[in-house]
Protein backbone atom coordinates (compact mmCIF):
# COMPACT_ATOMS: atom_id res chain seq x y z
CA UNK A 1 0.00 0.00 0.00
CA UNK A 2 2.53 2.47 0.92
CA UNK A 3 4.56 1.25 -2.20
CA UNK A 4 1.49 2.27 -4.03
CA UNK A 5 0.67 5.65 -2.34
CA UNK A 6 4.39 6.99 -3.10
CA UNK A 7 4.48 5.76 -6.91
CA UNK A 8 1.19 7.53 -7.07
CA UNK A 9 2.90 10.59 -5.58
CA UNK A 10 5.97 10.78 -8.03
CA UNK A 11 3.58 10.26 -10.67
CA UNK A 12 1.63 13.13 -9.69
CA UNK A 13 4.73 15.14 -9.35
CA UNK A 14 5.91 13.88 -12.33
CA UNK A 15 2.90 15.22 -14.20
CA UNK A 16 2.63 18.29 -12.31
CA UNK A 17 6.31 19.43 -13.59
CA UNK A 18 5.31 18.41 -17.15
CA UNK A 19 2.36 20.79 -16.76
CA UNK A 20 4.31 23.60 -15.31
CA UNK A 21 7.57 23.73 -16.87
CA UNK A 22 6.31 22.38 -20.64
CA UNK A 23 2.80 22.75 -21.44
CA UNK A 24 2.20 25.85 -19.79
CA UNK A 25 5.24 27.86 -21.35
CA UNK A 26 4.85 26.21 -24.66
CA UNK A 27 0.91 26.13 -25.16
CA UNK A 28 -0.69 28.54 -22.59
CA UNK A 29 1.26 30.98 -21.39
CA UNK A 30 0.42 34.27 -23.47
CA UNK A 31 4.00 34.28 -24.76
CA UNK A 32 3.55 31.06 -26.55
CA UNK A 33 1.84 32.85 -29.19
CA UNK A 34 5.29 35.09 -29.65
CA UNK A 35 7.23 33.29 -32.11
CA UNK A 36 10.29 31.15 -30.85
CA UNK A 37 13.74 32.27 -31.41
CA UNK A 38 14.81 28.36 -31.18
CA UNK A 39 12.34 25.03 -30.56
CA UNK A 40 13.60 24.95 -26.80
CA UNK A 41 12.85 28.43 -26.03
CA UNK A 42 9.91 28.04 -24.69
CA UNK A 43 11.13 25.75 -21.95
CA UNK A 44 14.80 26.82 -21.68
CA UNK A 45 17.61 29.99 -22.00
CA UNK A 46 20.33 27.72 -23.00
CA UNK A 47 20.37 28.74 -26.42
CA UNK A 48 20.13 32.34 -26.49
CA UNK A 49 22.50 31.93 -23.06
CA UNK A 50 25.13 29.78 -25.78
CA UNK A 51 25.20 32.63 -27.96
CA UNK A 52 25.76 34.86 -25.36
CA UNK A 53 28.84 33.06 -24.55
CA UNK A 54 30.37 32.78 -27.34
CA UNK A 55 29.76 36.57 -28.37
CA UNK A 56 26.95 36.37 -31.09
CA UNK A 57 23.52 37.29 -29.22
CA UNK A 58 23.20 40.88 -30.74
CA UNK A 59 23.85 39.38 -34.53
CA UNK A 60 21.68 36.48 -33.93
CA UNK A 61 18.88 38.91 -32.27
CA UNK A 62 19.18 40.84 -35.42
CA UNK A 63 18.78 37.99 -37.59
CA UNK A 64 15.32 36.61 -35.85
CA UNK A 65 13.92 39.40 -36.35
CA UNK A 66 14.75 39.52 -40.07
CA UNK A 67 12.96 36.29 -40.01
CA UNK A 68 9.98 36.57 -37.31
CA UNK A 69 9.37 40.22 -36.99
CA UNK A 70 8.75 43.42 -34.70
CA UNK A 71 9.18 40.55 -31.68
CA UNK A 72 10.62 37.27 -30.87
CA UNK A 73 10.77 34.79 -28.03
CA UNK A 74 14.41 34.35 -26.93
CA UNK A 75 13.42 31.76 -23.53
CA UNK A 76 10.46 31.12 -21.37
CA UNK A 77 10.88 34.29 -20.09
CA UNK A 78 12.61 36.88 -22.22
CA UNK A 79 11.79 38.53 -25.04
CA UNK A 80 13.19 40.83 -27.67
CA UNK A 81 10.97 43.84 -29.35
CA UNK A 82 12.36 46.39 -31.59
CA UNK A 83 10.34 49.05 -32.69
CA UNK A 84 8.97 52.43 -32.30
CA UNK A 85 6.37 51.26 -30.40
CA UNK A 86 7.79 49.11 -28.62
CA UNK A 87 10.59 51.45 -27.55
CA UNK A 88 7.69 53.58 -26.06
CA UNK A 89 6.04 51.24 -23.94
CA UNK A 90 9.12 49.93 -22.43
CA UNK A 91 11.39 52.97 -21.75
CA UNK A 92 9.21 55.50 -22.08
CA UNK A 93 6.57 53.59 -20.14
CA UNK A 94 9.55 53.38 -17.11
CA UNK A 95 10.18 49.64 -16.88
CA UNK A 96 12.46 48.64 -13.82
CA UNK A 97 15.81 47.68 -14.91
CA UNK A 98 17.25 43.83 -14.58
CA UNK A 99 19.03 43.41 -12.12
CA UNK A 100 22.24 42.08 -14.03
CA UNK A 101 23.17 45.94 -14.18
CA UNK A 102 23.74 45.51 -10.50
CA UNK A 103 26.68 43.25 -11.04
CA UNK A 104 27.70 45.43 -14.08
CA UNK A 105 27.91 48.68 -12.83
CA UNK A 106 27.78 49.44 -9.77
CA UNK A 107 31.03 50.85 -7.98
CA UNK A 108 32.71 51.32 -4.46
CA UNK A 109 29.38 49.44 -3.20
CA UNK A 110 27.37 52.21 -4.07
CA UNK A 111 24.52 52.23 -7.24
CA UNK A 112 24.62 55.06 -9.71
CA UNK A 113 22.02 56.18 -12.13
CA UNK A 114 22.50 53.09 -14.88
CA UNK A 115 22.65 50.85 -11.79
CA UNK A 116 19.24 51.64 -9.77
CA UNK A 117 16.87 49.60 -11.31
CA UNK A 118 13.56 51.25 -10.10
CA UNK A 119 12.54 54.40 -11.69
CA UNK A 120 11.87 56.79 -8.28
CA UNK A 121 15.57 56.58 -7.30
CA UNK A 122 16.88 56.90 -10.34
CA UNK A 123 14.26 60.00 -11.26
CA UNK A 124 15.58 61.69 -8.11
CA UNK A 125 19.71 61.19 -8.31
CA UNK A 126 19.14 62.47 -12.14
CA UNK A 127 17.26 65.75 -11.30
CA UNK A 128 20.55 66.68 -9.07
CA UNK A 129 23.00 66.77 -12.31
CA UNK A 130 21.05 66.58 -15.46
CA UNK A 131 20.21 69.96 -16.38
CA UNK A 132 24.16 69.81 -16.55
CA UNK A 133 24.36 67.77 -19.75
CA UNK A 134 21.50 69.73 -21.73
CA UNK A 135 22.52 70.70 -24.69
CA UNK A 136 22.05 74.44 -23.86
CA UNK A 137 23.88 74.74 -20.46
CA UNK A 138 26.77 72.70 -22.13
CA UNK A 139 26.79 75.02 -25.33
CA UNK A 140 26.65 78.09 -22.82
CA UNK A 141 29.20 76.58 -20.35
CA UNK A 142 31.96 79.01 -19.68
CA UNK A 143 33.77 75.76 -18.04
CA UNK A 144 33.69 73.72 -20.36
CA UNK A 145 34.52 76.30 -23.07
CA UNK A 146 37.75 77.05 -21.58
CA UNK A 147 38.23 73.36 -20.99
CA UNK A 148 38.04 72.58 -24.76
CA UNK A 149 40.62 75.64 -25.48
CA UNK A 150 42.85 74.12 -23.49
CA UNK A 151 42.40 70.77 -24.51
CA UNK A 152 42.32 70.90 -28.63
CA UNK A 153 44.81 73.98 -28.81
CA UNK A 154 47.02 73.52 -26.31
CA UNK A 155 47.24 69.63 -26.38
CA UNK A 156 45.49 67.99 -29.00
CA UNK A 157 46.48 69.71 -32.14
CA UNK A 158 50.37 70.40 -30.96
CA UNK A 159 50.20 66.26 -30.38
CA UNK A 160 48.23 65.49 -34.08
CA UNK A 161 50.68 68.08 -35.72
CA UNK A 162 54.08 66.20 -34.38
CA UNK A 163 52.67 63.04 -35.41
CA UNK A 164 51.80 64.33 -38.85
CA UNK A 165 55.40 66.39 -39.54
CA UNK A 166 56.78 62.98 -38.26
CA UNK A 167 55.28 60.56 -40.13
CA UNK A 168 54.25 58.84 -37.02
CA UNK A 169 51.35 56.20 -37.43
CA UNK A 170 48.84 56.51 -34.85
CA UNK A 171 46.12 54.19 -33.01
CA UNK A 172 43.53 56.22 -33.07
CA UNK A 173 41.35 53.65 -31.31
CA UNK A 174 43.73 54.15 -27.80
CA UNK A 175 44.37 58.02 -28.59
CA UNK A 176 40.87 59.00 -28.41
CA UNK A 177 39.98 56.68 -25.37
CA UNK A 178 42.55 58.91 -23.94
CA UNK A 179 41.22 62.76 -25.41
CA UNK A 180 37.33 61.46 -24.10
CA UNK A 181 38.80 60.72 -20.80
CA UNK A 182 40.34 64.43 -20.46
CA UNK A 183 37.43 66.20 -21.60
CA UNK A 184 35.07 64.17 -19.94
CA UNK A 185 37.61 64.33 -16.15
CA UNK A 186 38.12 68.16 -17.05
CA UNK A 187 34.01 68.54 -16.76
CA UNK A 188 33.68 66.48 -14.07
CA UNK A 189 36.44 67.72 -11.73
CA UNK A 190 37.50 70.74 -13.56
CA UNK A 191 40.68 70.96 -15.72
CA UNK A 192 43.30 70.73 -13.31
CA UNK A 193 42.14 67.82 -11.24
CA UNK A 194 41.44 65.75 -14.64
CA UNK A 195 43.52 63.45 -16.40
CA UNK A 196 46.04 64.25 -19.16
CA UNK A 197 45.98 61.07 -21.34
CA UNK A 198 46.51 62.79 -24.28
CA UNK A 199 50.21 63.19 -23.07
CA UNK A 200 50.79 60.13 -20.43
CA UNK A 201 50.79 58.02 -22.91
CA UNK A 202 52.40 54.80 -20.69
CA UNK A 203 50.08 55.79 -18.04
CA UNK A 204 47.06 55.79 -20.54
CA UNK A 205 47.49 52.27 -21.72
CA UNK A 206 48.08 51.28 -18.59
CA UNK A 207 44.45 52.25 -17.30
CA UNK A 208 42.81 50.92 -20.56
CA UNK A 209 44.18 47.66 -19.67
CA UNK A 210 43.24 47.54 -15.96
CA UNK A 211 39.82 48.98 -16.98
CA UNK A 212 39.15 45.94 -19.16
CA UNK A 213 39.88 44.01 -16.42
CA UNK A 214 37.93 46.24 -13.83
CA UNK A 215 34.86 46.11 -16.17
CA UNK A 216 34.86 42.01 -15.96
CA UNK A 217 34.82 42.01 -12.19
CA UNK A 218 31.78 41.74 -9.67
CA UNK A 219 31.38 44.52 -7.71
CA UNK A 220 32.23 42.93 -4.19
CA UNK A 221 35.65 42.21 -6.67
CA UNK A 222 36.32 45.90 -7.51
CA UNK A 223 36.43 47.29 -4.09
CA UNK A 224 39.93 49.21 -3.32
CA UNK A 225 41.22 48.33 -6.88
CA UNK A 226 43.37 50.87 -8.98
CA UNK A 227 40.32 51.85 -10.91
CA UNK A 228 38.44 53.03 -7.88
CA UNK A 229 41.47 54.05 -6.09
CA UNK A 230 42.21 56.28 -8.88
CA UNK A 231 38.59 58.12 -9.70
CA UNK A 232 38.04 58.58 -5.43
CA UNK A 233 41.93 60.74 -6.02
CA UNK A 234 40.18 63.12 -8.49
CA UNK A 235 37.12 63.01 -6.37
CA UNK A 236 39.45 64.27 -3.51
CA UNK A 237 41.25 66.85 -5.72
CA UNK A 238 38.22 68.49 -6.34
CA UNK A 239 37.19 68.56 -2.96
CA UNK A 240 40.04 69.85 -1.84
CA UNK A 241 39.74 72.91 -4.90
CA UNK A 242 35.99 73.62 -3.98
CA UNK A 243 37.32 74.71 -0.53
CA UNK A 244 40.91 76.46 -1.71
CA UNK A 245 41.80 79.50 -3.82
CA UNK A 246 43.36 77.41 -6.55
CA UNK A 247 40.99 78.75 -8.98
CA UNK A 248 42.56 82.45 -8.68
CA UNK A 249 45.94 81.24 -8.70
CA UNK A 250 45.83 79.06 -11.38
CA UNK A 251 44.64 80.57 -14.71
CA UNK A 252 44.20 77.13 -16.47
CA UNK A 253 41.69 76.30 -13.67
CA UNK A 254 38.16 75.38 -13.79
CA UNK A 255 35.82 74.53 -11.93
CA UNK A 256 34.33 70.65 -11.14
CA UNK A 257 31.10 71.47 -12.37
CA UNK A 258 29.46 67.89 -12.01
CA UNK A 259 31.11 66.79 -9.12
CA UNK A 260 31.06 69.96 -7.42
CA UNK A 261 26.59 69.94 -8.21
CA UNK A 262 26.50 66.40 -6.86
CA UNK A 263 28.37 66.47 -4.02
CA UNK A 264 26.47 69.50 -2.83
CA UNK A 265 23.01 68.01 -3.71
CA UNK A 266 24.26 64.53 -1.58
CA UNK A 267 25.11 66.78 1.27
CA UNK A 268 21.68 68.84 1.15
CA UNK A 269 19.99 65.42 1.44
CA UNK A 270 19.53 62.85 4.13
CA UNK A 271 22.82 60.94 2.56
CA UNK A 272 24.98 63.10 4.01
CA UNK A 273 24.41 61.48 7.32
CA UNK A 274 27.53 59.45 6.89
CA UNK A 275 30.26 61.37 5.40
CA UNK A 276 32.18 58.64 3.74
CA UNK A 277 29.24 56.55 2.62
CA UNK A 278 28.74 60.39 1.11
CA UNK A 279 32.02 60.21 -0.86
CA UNK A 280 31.29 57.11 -1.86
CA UNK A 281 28.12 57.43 -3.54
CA UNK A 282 29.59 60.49 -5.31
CA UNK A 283 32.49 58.63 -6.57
CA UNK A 284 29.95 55.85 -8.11
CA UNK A 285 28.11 58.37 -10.03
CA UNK A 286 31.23 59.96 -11.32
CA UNK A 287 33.69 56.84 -11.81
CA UNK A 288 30.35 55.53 -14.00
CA UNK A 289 30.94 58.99 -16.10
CA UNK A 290 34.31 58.66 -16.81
CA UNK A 291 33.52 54.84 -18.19
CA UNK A 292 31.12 56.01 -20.19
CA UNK A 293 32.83 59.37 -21.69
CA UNK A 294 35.98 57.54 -22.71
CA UNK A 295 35.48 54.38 -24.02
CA UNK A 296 32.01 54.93 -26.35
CA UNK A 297 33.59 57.93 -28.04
CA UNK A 298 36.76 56.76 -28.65
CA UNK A 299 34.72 53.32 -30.48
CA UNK A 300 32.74 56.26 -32.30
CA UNK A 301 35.30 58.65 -33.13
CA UNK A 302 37.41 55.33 -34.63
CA UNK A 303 35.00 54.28 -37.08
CA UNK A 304 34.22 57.92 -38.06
CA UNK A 305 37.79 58.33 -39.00
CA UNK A 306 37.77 54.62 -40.78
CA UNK A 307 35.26 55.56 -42.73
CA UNK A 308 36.46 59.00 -43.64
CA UNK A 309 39.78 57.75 -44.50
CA UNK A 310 38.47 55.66 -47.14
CA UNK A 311 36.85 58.55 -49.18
CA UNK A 312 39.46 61.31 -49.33
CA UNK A 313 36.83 63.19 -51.79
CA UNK A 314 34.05 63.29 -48.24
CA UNK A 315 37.22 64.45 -45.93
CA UNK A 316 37.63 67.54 -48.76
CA UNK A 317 34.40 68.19 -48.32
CA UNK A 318 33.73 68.21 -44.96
CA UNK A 319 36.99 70.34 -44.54
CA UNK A 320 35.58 72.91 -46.66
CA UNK A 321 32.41 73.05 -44.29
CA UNK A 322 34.89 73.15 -41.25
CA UNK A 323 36.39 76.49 -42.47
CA UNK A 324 33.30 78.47 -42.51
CA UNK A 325 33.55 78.43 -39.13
CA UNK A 326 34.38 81.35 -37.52
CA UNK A 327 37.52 81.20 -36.30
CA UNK A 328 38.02 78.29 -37.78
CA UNK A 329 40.31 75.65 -35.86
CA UNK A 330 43.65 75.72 -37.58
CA UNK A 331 46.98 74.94 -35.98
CA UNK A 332 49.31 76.80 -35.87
CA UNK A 333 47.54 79.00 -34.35
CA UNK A 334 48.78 82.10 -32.18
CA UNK A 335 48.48 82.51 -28.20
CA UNK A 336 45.52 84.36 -28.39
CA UNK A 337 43.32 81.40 -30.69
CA UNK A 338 39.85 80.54 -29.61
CA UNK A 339 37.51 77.89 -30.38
CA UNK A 340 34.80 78.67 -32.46
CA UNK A 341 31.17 78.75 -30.08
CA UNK A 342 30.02 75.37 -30.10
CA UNK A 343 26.00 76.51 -31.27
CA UNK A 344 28.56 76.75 -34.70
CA UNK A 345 29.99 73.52 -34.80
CA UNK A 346 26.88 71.84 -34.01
CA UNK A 347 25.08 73.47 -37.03
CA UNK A 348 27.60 72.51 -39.35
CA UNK A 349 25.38 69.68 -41.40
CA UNK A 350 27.52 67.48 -43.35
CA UNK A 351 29.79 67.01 -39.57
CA UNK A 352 26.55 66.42 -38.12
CA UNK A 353 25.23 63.66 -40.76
CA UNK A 354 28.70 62.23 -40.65
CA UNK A 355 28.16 61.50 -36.69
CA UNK A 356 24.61 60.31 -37.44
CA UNK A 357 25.35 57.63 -39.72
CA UNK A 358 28.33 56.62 -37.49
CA UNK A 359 26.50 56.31 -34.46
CA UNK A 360 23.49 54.26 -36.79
CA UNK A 361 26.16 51.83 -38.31
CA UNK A 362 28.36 51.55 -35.12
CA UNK A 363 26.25 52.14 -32.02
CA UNK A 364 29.24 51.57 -29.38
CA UNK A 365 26.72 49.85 -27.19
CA UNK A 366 24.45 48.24 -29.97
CA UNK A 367 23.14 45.48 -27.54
CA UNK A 368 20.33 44.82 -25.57
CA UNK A 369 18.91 46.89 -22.58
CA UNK A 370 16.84 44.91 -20.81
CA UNK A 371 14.11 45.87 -18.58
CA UNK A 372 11.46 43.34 -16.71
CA UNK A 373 7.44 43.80 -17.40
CA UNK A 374 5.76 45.50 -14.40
CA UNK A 375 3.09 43.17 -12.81
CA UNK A 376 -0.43 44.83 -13.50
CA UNK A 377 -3.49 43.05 -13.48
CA UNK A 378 -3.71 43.27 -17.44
CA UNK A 379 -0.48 42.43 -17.74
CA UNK A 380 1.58 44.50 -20.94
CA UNK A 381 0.77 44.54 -24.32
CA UNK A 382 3.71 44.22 -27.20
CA UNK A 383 3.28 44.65 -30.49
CA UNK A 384 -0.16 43.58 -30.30
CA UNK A 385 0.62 40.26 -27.96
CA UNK A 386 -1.35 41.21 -24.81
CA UNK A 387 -1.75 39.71 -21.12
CA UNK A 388 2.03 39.47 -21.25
CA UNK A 389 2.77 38.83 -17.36
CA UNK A 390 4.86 41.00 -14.64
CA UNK A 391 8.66 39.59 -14.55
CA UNK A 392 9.43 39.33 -18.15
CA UNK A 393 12.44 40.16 -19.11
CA UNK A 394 11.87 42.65 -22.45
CA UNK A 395 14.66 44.82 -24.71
CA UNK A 396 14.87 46.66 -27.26
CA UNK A 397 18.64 46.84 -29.41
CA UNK A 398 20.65 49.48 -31.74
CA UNK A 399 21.93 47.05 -34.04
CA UNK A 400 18.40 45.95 -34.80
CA UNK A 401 16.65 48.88 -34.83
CA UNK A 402 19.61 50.77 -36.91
CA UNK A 403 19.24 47.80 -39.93
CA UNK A 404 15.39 48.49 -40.47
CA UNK A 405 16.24 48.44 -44.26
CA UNK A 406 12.49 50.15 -45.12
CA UNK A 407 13.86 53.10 -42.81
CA UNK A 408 17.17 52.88 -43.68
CA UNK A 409 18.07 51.92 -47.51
CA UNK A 410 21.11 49.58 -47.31
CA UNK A 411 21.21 50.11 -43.69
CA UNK A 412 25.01 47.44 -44.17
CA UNK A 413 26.50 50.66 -46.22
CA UNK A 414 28.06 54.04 -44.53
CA UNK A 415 26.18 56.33 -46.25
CA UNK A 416 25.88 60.44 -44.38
CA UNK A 417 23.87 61.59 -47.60
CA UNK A 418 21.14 60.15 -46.04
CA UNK A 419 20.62 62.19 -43.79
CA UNK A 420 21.93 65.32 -45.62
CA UNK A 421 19.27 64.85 -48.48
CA UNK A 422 16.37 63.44 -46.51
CA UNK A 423 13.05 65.00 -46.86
CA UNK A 424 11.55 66.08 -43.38
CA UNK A 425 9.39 63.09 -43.18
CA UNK A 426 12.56 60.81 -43.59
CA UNK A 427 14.54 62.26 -41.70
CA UNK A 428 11.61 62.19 -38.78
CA UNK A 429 11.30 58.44 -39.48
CA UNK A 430 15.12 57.61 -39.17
CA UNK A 431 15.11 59.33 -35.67
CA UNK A 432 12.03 57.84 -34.50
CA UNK A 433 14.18 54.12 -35.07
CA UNK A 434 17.70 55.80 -34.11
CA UNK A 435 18.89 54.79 -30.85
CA UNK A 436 22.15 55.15 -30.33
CA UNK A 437 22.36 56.71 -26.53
CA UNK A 438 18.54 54.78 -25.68
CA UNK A 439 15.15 56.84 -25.13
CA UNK A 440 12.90 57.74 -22.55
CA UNK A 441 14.49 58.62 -19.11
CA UNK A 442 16.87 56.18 -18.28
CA UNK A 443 18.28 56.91 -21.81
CA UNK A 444 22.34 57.77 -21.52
CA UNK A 445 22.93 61.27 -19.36
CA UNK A 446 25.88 62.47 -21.39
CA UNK A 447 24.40 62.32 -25.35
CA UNK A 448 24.54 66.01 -25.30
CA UNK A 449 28.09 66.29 -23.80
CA UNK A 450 29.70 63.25 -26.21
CA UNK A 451 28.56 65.09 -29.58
CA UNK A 452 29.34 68.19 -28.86
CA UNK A 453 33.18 66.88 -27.96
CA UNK A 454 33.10 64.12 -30.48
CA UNK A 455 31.79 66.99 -33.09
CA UNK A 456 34.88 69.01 -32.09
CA UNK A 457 37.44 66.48 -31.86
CA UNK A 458 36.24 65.37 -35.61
CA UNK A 459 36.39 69.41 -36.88
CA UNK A 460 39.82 70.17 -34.94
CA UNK A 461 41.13 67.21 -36.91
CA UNK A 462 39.71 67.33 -40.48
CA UNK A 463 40.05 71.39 -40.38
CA UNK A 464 44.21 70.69 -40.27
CA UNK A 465 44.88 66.97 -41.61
CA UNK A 466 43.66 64.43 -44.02
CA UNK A 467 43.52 60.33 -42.60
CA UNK A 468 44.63 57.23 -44.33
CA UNK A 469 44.44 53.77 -43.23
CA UNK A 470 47.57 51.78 -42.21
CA UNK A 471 46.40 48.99 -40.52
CA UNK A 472 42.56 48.13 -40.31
CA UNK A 473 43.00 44.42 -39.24
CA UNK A 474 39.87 43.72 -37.26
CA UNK A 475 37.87 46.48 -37.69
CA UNK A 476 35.19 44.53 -37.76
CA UNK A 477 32.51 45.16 -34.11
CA UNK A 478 32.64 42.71 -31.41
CA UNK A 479 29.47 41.26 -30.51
CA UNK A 480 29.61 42.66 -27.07
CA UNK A 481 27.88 45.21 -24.92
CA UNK A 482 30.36 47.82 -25.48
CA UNK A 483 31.89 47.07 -29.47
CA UNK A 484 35.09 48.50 -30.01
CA UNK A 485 37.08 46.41 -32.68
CA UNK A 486 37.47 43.04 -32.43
CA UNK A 487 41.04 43.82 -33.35
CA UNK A 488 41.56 46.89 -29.95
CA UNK A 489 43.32 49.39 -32.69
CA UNK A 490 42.86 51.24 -35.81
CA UNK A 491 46.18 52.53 -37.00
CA UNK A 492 45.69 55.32 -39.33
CA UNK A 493 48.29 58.39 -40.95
CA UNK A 494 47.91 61.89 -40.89
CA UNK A 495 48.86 64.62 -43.18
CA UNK A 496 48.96 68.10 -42.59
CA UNK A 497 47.06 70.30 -45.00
């Protein structure tokens, strides 16, 4: 009898776990109308999880929707949507974040704003800082206009000019890492407490490599390494100039104007309770800036000058743009040169499509951004698929959205004329799928400051030299969350006009 009673009970069991983990996710669940990215998804994440592994989920993302459509299936609980639309209900709409950005991002312990994962925190941390990365107060920025003097007159453009009388080859790819890093430090913590990349050049590859190392690590791994180490030194340098006269004594001087908001706005609040859990939240926020600032423009800046290098005609033209501007950048230049207002360089049209279609074709962080369904008692709808439960994991991609071929006519091909010639319509309907920095308001904090500095970078060189390609070995994107070259470099020449 008892024999009986227990194969009853694993039988039961046995059916029970059938039910749950196989008919239910492949026939009733209201994702099993959502069409599979694989015949196991449905029941299991080990295939999309495979090609995450071996660095092929964003291509093969791409792909299935090539085949299935607006949205796909990619395991019994994740799914991938990529359009308008879709964009809109999920970012716009606020989603909470999942949680892997917790092990991805956060630093010294602390979360910063792409860490939190629900939307009230994050909304409140953001409304300390963000005004100062509008495009306005940036443009207007007396900072960060003497900042840039200093940092394309006085360092990059002496630097580009030996290289070019030399007949130095260059890796452009680890040089610009380096010039987003200083302007990006020099905003944060004001000129003299930044870095200086451009020149330490030792130093400079030195970080790069501990960074890709830091950026592997949990965060209970990171604590007290050289990464964190060396962000909390700048935090402490500007500290230390908030409360000292430096600013008058030095005339290259300016001031931390991000670190300088934040730290006051933690201090205001309840945080400041505990003065080094203080520091340390403000260190978070800022190390996460300088990861950011260096590493996406220097992927963006690379492939701009790739592509520019091959079409010598484009770089002639683009030059002739540059010197309209008034004064335009040229080097030499005499003590008393000034960068033309920014409002200028961003108008310039042909620069600007040039950065469009670069930031279409390579999005530096063309992979997913995943967000988890809220639970409401209708549940979501996607791309008309409704009842779809709280707890789902949901994204949206670049490199998808970016490939739409009806949006984007041989969306493979490099091509800025597209959005020099397109008619207003167009043009409305290639921004509505462009998302190269995200949407809604978890979408990236510094867009405004990286084109206006990428914008510059691109004018100071192009006004002054022409690029060829030396060694392009690998140029190809890595199938990562951050693509740089699968090959780390891009060595290219420089002439001076």
């Amino acid at each position: 009898m008892a024999y009986f009673i227990i194969t009853i009970g694993v039988v039961l069991l046995l059916l029970i776990s059938i039910y749950k983990f196989i008919i239910a996710p492949a026939f009733l669940s209201p994702l099993s109308k959502i069409p599979n990215a694989h015949f196991s998804a449905p029941l299991t994440s080990l295939w999309i999880q495979s090609k995450r592994r071996t660095c092929a989920a964003t291509r093969t993302i791409y792909s299935l929707h090539q085949k299935h459509g607006p949205i796909v299936r990619l395991g019994p609980n994740e799914l991938s949507a990529c359009t308008p639309n879709a964009l809109k209900t999920i970012y716009i709409g606020g989603f909470a974040k999942d949680p892997w950005y917790l092990d991805a991002f956060v630093n010294y312990g602390e979360p910063n704003l792409v860490s939190m994962l629900e939307h009230k925190p994050h909304s409140v941390q953001k409304r300390m800082i963000s005004n100062l990365y509008s495009k306005s107060f940036l443009q207007s920025s007396v900072d960060l206009q003497k900042a840039s003097n200093h940092l394309i007159l006085e360092r990059f453009l002496p630097i580009m000019q030996s290289v070019a009388e030399n007949g130095l080859e260059m890796d452009v790819l680890d040089f610009f890492q380096g010039v987003g890093m200083d302007f990006t430090s020099a905003y944060l913590f004001g000129l003299s407490n930044g870095t200086n990349f451009m020149h330490n050049v030792d130093y400079r590859r030195h970080w790069i490599q501990e960074y890709q190392i830091f950026k592997e690590r949990l965060p209970q791994e990171r604590l007290g390494c050289e990464v964190e180490q060396w962000c909390m030194s700048m935090c402490k340098a500007a500290e230390s100039f908030l409360h000292s006269d430096l600013a008058k004594q030095d005339p290259l001087a300016t001031q931390p104007v991000v670190y300088g908001r934040l730290a006051h706005q933690f201090r205001e609040s309840s945080k400041a309770a505990d003065s080094q859990l203080e520091m340390a939240a403000v260190a978070s926020e800022m190390l996460d800036h300088l990861i950011a600032g260096h590493e996406t423009s220097g992927i963006t800046l690379s492939y701009l000058m790739h592509e520019l290098s091959q079409r010598p005609d484009l770089q002639q033209r683009l030059r002739n743009e540059l010197l309209t501007l008034s004064p335009p950048i040229v080097h030499p230049h005499d003590e008393n040169a000034i960068l033309p207002p920014p409002r200028c360089i961003d108008s310039l049209p042909l620069l600007d499509s040039i950065l469009q279609e670069t930031l279409r074709l390579y999005a530096a962080a063309p992979a997913i951004q995943a967000r988890i369904t809220p639970y409401t008692p209708t549940g979501t709808t996607l791309e008309g698929y409704n009842n779809i439960p709280g707890g789902i994991r949901v994204a949206a991609n670049a490199y998808t959205l970016h490939r739409n071929a009806t949006v984007y006519p041989e969306p493979l091909k490099w091509i800025p004329e597209r959005w020099l010639n397109a008619k207003p319509e167009q043009k409305e309907e290639m921004k509505r799928w462009f998302w190269a920095f995200g949407s809604g308001g978890r979408m990236c904090l510094g867009s405004n400051f990286a084109i206006q500095d990428m914008k510059l970078v691109a004018a100071a060189t192009y006004t002054n030299y022409t690029t060829e390609i030396v060694d392009d070995e690998g140029i190809e994107q890595a199938d990562t969350y951050v693509s740089g070259p699968v090959g780390k470099k891009l060595i290219l020449r420089f002439k001076h006009v």
